[in-house]
Protein backbone atom coordinates (compact mmCIF):
# COMPACT_ATOMS: atom_id res chain seq x y z
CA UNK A 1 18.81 18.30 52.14
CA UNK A 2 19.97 14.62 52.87
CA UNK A 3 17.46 11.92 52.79
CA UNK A 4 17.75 11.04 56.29
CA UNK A 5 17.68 13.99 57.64
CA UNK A 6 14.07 14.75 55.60
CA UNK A 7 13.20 11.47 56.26
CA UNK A 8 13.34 12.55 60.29
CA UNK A 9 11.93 15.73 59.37
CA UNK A 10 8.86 14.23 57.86
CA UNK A 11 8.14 11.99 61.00
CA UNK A 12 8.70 14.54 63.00
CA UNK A 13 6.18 16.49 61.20
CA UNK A 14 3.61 13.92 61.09
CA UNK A 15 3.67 13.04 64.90
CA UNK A 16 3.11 16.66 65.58
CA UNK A 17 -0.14 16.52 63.19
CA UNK A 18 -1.25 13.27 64.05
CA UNK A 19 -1.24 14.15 67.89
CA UNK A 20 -2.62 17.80 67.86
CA UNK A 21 -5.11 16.64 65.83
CA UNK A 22 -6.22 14.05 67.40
CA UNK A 23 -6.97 16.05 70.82
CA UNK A 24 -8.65 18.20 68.36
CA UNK A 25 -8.28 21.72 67.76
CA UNK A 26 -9.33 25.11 65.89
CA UNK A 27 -9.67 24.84 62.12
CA UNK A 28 -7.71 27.12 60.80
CA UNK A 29 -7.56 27.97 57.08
CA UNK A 30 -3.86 29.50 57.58
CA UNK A 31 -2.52 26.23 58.86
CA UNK A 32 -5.02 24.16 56.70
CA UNK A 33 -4.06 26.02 53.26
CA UNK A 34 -0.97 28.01 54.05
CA UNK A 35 1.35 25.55 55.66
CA UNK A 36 0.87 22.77 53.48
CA UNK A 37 2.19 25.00 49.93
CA UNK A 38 5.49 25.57 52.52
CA UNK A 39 6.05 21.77 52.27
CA UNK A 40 5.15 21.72 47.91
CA UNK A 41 7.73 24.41 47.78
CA UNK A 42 10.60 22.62 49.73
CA UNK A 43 9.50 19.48 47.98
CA UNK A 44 10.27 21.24 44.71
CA UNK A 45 13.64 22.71 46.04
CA UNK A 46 14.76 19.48 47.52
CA UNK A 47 13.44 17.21 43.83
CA UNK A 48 15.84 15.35 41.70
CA UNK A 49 16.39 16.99 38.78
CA UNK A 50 18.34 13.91 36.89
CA UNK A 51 15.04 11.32 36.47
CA UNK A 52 14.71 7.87 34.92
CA UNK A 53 11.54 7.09 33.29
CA UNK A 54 11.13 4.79 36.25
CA UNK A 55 11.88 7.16 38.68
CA UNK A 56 9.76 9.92 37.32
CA UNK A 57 6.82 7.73 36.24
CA UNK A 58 7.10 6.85 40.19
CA UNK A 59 6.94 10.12 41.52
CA UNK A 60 3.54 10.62 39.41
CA UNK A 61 2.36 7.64 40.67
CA UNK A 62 3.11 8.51 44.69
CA UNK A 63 2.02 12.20 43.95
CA UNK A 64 -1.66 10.87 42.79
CA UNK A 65 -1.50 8.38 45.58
CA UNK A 66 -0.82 11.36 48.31
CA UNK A 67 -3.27 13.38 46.62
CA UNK A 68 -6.14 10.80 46.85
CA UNK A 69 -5.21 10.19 50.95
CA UNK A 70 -5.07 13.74 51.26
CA UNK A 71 -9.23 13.64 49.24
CA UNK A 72 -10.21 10.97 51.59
CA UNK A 73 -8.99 11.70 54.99
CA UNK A 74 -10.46 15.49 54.67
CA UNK A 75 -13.61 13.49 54.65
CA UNK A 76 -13.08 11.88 57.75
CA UNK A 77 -12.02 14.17 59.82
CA UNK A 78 -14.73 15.19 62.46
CA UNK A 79 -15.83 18.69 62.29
CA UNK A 80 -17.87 20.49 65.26
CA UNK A 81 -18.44 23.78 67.34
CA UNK A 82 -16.42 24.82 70.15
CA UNK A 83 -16.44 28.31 71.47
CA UNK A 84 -18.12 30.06 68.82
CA UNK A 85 -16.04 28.67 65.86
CA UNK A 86 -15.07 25.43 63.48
CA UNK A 87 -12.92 22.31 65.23
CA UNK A 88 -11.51 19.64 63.70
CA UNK A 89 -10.43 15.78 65.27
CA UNK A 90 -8.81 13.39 63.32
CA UNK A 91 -10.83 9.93 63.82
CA UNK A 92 -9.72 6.40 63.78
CA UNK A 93 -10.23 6.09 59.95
CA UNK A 94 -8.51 9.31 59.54
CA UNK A 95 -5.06 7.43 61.46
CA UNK A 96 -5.85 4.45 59.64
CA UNK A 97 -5.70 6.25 56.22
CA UNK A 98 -1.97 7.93 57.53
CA UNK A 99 -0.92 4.72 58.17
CA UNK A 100 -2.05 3.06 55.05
CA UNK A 101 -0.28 5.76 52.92
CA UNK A 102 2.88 5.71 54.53
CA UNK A 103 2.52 1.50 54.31
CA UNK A 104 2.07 2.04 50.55
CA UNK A 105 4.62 4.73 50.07
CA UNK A 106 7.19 2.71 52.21
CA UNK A 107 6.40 -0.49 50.24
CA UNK A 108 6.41 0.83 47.01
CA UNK A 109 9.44 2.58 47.73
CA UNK A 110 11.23 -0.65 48.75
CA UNK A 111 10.42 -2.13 45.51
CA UNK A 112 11.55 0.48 43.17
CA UNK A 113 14.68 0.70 45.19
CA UNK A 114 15.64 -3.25 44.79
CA UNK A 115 14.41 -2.95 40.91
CA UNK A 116 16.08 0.21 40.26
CA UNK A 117 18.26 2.04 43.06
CA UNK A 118 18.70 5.24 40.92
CA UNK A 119 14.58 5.20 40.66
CA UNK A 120 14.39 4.94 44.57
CA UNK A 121 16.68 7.47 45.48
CA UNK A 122 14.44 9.67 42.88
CA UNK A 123 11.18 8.51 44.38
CA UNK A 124 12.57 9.61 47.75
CA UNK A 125 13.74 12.95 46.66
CA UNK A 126 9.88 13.95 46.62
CA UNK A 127 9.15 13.12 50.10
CA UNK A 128 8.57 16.87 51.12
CA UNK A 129 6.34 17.37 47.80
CA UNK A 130 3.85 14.62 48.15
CA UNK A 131 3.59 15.14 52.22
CA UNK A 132 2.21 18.96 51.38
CA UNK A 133 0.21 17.83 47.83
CA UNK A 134 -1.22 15.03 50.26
CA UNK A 135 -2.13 17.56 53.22
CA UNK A 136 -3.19 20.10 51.40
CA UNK A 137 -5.85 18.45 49.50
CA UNK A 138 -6.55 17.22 52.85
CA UNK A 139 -7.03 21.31 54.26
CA UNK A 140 -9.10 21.93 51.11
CA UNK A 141 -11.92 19.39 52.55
CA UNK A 142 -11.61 20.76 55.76
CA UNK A 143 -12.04 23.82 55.25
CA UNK A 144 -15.00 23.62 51.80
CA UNK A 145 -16.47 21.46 54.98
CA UNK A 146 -15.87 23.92 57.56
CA UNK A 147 -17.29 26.81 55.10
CA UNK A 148 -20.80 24.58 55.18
CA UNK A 149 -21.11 24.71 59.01
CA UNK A 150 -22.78 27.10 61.10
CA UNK A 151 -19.87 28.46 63.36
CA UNK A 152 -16.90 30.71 61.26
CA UNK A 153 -13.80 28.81 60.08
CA UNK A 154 -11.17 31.22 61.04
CA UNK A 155 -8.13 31.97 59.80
CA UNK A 156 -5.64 32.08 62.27
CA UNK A 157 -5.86 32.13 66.13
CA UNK A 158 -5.72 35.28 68.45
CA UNK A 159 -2.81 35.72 70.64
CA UNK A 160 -2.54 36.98 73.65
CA UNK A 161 -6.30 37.98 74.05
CA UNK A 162 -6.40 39.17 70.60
CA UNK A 163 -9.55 38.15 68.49
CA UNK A 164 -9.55 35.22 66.02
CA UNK A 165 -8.39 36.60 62.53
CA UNK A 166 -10.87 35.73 60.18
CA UNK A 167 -10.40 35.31 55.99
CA UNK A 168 -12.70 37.49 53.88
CA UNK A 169 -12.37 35.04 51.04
CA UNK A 170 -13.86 31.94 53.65
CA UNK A 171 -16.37 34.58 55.16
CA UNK A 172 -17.96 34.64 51.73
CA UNK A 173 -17.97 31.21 51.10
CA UNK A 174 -19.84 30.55 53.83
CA UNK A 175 -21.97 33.11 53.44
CA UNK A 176 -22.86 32.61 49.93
CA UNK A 177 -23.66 28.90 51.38
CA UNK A 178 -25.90 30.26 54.30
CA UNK A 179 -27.74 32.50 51.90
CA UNK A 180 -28.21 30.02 49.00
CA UNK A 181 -29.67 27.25 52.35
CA UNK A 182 -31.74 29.99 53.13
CA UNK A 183 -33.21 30.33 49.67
CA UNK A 184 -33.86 26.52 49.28
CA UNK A 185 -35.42 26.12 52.80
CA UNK A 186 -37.51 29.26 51.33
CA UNK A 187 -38.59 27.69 48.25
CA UNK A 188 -39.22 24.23 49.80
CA UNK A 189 -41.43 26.37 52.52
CA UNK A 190 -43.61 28.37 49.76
CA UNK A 191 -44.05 25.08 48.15
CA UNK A 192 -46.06 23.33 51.13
């Protein structure tokens, strides 16, 4: 795949997420978990396989750097109930932390490109890899958050009147966590 054409791609991809996001919707562990390993997998396809120390000491860099956005916007993404089930809405801080990575990714870019132009064109090669490292760690938040809540995280959607599909691994996650609140609230109770 040519760089411009995953470069587009890419921005593509994050207007999409930034916008349905933002209006809020279902959290869904297929699209919070699933979706984002499509994206590490291309990004692995699509990777340079000639690297400079500079170029591959880059890419490390940039990976931990999407990794850590992914951490800290998964923490700032609102979570609440809407019919029956787990929503998500990317906030202000969550947008602010988007554009702060791609500011740092774009910069750094830039200057390992004018140092090195072999080491940029490396560094850019990873694009698809770090955007689904990033996001992922992001979904893994969401949905260890979700898991805590009340209302079910499902997996996927219904369609066409269909019921929500729901995952048995993130139905016992939660319900390990509802049963071990109950037993605290219990033991703080007998205490009194």
């Amino acid at each position: 795949m040519s760089d411009p054409i995953e470069f587009i791609l890419i921005i593509a991809l994050l207007a999409y997420t930034l916008i349905r996001r933002s209006a809020g919707q279902p959290a869904q562990g297929r699209k919070l978990l699933v979706a984002p390993i499509v994206f590490i997998v291309i990004g692995l396809f699509v990777l340079s396989h000639n690297w400079s120390p500079l170029g591959l000491a880059v890419v490390i860099v940039s990976t931990l750097v999407s990794i850590a956005f992914g951490i800290a916007r998964g923490f700032t993404i609102r979570l609440y109930e809407k019919d029956g089930i787990v929503w998500m809405k990317y906030t202000k801080v969550t947008i602010a932390l988007w554009i702060a990575n791609i500011v740092i990714k774009l910069a750094g870019a830039a200057i390992v490109a004018s140092i090195n132009p072999a080491a940029g064109s490396q560094e850019s090669s990873g694009l698809f890899l770090r955007l689904g490292l990033g996001v992922l760690m992001e979904g893994i938040v969401v949905a260890s958050r979700g898991v805590k809540t009340s209302s079910p995280l499902i997996w996927s959607r219904g369609k066409d009147g269909q019921s929500d599909r729901t995952s048995d691994f993130l139905n016992r996650r939660q319900q390990r966590r509802t049963n071990r609140t109950k037993r605290i609230t219990s033991r703080r109770a007998s205490r009194r």
